[in-house]
PDB file of N, CA and C in Angstrom:
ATOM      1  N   UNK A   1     -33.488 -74.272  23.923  1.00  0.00           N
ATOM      2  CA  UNK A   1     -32.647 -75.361  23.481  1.00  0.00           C
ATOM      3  C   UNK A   1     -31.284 -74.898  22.946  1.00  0.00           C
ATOM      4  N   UNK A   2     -31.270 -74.072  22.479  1.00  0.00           N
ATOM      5  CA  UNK A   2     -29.833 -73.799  21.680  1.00  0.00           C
ATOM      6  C   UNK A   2     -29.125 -73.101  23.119  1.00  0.00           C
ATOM      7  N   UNK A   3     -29.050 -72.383  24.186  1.00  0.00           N
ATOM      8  CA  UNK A   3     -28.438 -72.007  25.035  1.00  0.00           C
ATOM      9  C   UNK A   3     -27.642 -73.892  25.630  1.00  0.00           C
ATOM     10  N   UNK A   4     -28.468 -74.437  25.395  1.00  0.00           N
ATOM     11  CA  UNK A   4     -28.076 -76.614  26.051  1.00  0.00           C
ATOM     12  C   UNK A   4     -26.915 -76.791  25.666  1.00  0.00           C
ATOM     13  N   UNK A   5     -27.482 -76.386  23.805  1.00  0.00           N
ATOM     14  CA  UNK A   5     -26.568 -76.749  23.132  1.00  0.00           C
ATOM     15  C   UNK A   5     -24.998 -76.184  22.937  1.00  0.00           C
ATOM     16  N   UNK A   6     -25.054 -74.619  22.982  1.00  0.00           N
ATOM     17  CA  UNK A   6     -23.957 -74.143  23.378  1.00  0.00           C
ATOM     18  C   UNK A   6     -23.280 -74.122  24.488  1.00  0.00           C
ATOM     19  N   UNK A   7     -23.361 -74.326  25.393  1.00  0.00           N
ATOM     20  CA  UNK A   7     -22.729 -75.080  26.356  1.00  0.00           C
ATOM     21  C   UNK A   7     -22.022 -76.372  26.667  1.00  0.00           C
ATOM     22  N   UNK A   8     -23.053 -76.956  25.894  1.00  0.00           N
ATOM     23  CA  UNK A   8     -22.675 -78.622  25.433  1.00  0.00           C
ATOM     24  C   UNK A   8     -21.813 -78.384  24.293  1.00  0.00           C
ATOM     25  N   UNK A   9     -21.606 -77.930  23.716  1.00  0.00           N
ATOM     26  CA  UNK A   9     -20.717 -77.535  22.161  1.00  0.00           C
ATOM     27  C   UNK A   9     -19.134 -76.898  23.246  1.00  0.00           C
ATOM     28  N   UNK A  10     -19.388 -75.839  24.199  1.00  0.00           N
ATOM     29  CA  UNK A  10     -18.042 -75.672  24.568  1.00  0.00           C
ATOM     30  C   UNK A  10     -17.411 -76.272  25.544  1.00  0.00           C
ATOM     31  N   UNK A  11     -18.202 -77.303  25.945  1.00  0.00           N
ATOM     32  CA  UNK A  11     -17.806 -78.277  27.568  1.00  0.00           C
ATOM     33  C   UNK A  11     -17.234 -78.928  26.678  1.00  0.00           C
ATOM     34  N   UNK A  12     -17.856 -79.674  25.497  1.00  0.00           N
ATOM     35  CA  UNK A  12     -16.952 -80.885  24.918  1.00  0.00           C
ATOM     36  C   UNK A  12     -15.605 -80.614  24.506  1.00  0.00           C
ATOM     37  N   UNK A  13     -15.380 -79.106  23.983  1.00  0.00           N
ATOM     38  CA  UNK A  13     -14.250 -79.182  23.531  1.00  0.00           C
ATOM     39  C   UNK A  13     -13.245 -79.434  24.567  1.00  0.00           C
ATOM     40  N   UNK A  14     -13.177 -78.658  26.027  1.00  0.00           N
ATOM     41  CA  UNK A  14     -12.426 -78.420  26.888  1.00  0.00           C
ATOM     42  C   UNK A  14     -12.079 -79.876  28.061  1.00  0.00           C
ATOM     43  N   UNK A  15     -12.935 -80.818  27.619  1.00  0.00           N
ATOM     44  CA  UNK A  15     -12.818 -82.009  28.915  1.00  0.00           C
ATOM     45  C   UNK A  15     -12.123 -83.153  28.138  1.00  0.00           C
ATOM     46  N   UNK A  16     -11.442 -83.980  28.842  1.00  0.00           N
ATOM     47  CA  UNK A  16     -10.865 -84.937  28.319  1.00  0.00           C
ATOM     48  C   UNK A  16     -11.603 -86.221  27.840  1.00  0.00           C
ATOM     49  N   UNK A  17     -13.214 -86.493  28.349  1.00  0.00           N
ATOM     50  CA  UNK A  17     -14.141 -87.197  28.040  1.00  0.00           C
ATOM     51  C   UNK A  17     -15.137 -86.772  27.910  1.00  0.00           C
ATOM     52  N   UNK A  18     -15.141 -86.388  26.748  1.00  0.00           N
ATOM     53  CA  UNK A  18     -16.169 -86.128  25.638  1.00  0.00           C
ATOM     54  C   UNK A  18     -17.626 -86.370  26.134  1.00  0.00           C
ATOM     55  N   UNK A  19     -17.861 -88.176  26.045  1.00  0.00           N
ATOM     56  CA  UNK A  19     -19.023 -88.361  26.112  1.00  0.00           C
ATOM     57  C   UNK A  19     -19.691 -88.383  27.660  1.00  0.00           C
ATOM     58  N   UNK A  20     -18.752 -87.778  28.416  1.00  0.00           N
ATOM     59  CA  UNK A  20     -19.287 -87.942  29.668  1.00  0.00           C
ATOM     60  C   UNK A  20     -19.869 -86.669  30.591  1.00  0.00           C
ATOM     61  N   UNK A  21     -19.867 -85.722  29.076  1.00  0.00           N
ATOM     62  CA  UNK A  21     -20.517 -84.127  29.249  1.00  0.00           C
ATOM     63  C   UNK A  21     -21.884 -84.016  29.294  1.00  0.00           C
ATOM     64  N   UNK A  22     -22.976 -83.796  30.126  1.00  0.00           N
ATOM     65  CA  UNK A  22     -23.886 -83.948  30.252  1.00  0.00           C
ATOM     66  C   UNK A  22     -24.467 -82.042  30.622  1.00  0.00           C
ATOM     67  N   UNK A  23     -25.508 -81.691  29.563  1.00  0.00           N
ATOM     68  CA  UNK A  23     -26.246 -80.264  30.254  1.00  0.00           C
ATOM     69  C   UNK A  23     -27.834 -80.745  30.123  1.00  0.00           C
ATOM     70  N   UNK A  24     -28.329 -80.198  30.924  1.00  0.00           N
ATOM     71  CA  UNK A  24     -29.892 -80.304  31.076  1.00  0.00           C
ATOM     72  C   UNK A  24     -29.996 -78.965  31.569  1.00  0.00           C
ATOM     73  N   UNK A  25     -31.388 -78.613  30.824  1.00  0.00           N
ATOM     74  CA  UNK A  25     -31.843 -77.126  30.896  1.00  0.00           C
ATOM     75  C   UNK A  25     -33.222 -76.856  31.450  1.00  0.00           C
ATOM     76  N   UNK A  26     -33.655 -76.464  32.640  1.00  0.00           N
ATOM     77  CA  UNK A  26     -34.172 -76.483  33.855  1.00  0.00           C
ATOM     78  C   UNK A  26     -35.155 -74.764  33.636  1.00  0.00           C
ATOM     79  N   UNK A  27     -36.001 -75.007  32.594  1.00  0.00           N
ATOM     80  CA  UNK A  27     -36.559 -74.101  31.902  1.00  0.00           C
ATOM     81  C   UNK A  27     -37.473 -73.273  33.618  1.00  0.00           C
ATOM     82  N   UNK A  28     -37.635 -71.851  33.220  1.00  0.00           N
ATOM     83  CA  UNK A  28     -38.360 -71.137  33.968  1.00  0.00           C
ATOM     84  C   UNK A  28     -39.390 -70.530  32.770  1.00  0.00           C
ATOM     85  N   UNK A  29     -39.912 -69.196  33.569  1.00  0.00           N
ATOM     86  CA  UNK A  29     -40.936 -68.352  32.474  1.00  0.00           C
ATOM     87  C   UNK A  29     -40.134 -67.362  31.977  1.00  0.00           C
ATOM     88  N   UNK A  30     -38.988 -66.867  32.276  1.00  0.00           N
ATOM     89  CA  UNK A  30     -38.265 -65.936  31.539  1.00  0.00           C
ATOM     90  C   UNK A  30     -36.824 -66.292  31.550  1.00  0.00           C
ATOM     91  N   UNK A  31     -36.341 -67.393  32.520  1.00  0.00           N
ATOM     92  CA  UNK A  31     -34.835 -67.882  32.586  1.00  0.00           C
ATOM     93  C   UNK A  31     -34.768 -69.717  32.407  1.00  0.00           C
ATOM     94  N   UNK A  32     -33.703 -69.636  32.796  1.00  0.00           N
ATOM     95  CA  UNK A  32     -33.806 -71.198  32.755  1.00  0.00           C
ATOM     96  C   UNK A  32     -32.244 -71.081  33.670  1.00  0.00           C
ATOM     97  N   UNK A  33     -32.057 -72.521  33.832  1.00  0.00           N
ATOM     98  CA  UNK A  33     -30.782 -72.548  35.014  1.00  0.00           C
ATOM     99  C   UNK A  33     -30.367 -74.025  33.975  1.00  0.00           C
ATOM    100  N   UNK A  34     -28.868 -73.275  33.338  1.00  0.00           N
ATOM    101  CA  UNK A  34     -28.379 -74.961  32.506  1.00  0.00           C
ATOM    102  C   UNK A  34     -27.438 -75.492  33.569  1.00  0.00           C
ATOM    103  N   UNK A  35     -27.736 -76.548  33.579  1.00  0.00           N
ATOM    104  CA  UNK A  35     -27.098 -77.857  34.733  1.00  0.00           C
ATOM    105  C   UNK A  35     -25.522 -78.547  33.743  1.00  0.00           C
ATOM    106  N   UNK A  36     -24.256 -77.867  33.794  1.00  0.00           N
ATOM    107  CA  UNK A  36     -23.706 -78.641  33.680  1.00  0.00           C
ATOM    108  C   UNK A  36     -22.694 -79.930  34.078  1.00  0.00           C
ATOM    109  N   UNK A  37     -22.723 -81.111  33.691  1.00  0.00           N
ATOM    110  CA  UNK A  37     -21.816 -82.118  34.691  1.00  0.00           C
ATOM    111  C   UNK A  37     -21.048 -82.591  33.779  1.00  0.00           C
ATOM    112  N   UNK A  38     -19.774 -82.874  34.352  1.00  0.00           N
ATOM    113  CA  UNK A  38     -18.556 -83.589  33.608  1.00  0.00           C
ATOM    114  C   UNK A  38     -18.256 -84.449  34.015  1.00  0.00           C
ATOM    115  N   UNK A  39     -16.733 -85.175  33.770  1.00  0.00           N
ATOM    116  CA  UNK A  39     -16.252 -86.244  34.667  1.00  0.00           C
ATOM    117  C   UNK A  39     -15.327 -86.178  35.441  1.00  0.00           C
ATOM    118  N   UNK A  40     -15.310 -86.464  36.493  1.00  0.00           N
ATOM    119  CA  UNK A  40     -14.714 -86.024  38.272  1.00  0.00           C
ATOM    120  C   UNK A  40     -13.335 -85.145  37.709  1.00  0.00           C
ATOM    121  N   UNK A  41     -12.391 -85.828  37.031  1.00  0.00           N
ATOM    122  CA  UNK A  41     -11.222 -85.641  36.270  1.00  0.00           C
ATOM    123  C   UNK A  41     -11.092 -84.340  35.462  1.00  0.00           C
ATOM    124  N   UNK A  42     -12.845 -83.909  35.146  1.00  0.00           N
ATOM    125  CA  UNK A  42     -12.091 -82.859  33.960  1.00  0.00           C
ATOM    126  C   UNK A  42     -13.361 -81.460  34.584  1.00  0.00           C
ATOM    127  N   UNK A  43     -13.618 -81.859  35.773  1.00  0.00           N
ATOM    128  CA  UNK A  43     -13.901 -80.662  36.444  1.00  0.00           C
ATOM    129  C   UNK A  43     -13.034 -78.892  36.578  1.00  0.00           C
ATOM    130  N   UNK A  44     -11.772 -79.285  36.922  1.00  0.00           N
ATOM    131  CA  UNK A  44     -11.024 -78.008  37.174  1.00  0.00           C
ATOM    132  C   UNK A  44     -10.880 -77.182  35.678  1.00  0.00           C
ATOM    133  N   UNK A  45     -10.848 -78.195  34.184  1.00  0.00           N
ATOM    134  CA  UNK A  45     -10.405 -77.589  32.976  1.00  0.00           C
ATOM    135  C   UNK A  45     -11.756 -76.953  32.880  1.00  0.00           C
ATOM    136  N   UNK A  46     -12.645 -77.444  33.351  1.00  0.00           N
ATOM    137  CA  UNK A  46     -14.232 -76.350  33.270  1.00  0.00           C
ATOM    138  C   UNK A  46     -14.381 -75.348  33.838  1.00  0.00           C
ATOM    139  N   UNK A  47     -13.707 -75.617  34.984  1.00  0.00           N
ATOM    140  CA  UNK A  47     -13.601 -74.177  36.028  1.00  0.00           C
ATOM    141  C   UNK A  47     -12.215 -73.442  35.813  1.00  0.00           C
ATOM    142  N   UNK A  48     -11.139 -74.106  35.403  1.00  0.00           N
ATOM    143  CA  UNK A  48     -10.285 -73.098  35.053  1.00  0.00           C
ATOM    144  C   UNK A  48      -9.789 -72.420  36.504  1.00  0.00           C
ATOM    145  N   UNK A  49      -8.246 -71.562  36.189  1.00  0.00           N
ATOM    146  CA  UNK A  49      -7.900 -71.251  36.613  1.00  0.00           C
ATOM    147  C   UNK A  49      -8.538 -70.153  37.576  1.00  0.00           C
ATOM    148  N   UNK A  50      -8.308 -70.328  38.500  1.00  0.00           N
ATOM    149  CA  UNK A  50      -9.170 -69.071  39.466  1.00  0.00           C
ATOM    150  C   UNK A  50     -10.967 -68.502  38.871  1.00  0.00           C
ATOM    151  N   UNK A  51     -11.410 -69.943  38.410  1.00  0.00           N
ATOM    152  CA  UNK A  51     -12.457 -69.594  37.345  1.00  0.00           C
ATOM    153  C   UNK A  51     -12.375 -68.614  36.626  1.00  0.00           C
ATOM    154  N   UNK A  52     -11.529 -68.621  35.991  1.00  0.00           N
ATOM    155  CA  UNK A  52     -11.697 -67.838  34.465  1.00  0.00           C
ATOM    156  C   UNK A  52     -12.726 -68.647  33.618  1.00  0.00           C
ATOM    157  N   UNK A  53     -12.358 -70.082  33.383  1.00  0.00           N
ATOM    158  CA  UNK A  53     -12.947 -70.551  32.154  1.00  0.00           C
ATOM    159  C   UNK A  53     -14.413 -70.614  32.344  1.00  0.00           C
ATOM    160  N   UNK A  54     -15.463 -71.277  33.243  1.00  0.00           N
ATOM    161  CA  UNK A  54     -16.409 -70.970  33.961  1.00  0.00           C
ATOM    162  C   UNK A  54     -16.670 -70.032  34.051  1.00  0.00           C
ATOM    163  N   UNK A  55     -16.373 -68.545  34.226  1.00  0.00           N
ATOM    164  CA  UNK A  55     -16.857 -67.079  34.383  1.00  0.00           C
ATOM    165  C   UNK A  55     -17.067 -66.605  32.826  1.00  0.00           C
ATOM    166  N   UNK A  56     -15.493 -67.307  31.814  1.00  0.00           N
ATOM    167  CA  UNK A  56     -16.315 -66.643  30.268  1.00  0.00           C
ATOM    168  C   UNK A  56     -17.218 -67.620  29.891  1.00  0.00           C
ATOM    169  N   UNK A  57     -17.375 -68.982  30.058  1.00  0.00           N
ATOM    170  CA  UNK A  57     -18.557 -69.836  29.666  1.00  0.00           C
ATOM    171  C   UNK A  57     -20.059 -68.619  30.369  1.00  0.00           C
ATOM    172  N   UNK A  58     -19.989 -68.512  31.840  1.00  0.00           N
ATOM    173  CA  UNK A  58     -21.291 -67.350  31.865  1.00  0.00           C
ATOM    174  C   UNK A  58     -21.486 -66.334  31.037  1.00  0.00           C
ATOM    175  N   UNK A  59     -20.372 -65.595  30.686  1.00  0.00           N
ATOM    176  CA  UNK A  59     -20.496 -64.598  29.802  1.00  0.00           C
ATOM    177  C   UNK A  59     -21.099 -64.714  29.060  1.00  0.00           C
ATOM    178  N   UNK A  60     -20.866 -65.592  27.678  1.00  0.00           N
ATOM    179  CA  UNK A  60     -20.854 -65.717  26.768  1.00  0.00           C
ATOM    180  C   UNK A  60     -22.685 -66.915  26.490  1.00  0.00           C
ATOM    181  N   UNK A  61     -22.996 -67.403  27.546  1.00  0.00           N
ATOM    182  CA  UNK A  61     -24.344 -68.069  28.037  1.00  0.00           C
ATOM    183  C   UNK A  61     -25.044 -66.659  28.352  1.00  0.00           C
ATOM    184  N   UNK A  62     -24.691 -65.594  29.234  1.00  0.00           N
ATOM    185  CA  UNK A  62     -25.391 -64.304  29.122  1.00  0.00           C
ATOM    186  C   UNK A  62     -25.658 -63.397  27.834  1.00  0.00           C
ATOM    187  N   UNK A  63     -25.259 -63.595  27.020  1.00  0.00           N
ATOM    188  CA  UNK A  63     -25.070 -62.592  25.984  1.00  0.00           C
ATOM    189  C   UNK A  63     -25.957 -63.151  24.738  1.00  0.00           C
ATOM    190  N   UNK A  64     -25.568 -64.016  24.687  1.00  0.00           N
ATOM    191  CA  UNK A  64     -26.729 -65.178  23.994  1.00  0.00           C
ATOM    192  C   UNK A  64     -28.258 -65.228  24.263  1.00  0.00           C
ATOM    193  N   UNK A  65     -28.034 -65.398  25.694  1.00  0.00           N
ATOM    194  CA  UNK A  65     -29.790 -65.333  26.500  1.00  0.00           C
ATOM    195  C   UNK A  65     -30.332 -64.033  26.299  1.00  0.00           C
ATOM    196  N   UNK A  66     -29.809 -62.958  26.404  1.00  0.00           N
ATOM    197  CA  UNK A  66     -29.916 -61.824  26.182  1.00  0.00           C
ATOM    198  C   UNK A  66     -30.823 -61.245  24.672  1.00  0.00           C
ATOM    199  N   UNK A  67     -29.893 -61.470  23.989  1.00  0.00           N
ATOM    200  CA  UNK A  67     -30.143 -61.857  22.906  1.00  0.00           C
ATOM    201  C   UNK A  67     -31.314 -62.094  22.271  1.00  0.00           C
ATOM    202  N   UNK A  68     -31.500 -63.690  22.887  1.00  0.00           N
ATOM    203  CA  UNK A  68     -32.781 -64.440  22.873  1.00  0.00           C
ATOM    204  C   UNK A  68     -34.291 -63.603  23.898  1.00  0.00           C
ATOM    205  N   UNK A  69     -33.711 -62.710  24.364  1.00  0.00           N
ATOM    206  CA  UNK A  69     -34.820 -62.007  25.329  1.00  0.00           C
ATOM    207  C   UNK A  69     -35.115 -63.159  27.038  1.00  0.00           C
ATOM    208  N   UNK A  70     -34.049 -63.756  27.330  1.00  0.00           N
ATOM    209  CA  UNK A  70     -34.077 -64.577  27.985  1.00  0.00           C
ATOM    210  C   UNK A  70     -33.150 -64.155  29.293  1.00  0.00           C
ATOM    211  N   UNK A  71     -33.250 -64.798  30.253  1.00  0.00           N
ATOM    212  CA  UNK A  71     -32.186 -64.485  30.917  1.00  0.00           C
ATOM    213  C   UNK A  71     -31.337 -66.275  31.431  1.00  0.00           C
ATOM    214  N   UNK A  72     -30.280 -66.666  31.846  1.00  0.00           N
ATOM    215  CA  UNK A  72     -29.377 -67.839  32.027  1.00  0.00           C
ATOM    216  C   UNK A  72     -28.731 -67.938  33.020  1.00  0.00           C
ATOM    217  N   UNK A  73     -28.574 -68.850  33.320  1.00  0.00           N
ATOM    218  CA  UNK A  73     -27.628 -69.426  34.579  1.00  0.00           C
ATOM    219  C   UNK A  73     -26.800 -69.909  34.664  1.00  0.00           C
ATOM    220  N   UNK A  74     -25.448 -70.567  34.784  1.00  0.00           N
ATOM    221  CA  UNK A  74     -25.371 -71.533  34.420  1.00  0.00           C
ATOM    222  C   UNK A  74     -24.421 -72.012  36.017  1.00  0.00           C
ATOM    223  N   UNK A  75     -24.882 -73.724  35.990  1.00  0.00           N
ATOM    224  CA  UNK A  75     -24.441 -74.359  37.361  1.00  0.00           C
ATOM    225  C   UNK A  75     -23.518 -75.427  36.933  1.00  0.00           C
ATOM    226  N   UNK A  76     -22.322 -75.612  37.390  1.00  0.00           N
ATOM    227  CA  UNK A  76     -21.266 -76.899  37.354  1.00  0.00           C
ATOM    228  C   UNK A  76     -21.230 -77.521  38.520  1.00  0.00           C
ATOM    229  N   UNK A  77     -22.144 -79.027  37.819  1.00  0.00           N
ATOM    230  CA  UNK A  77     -22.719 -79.662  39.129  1.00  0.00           C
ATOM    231  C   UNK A  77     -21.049 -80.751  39.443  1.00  0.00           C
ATOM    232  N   UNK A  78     -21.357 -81.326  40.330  1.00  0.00           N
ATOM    233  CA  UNK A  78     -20.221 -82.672  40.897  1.00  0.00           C
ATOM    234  C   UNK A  78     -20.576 -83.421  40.952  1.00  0.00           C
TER     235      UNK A  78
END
């Protein structure tokens, strides 16, 4: 749960509609795959330039899971 939540904690800051940030976490036996979706509009500020912003959101979802003895995914659905 807290990997959901941090994700959901840094999508909101970065999209222009807030409440239209949605993660669901798609549990395995040692990983899980977090599902995130935004709104059509604030897709690219998630992915960022040449995905930068999207590549440190993985990072930083890896390091955490890690952490946790877990391993993470993370998907930016459309």
């Amino acid at each position: 749960m807290p990997l959901k939540d941090l994700i959901h904690a840094i999508a909101v800051e970065l999209v222009d509609h807030p409440d239209q940030v949605d993660v669901v976490e798609i549990p395995g036996d040692n990983n899980s795959v977090i599902e995130l979706r935004v709104a059509k509009d604030d897709v690219g500020k998630v992915i960022g330039k040449e995905g930068r912003t999207a590549q440190s959101m993985r990072t930083i979802l890896t390091a955490v899971s890690t952490k946790l003895g877990r391993r993470a995914h993370l998907d930016i659905v459309d």
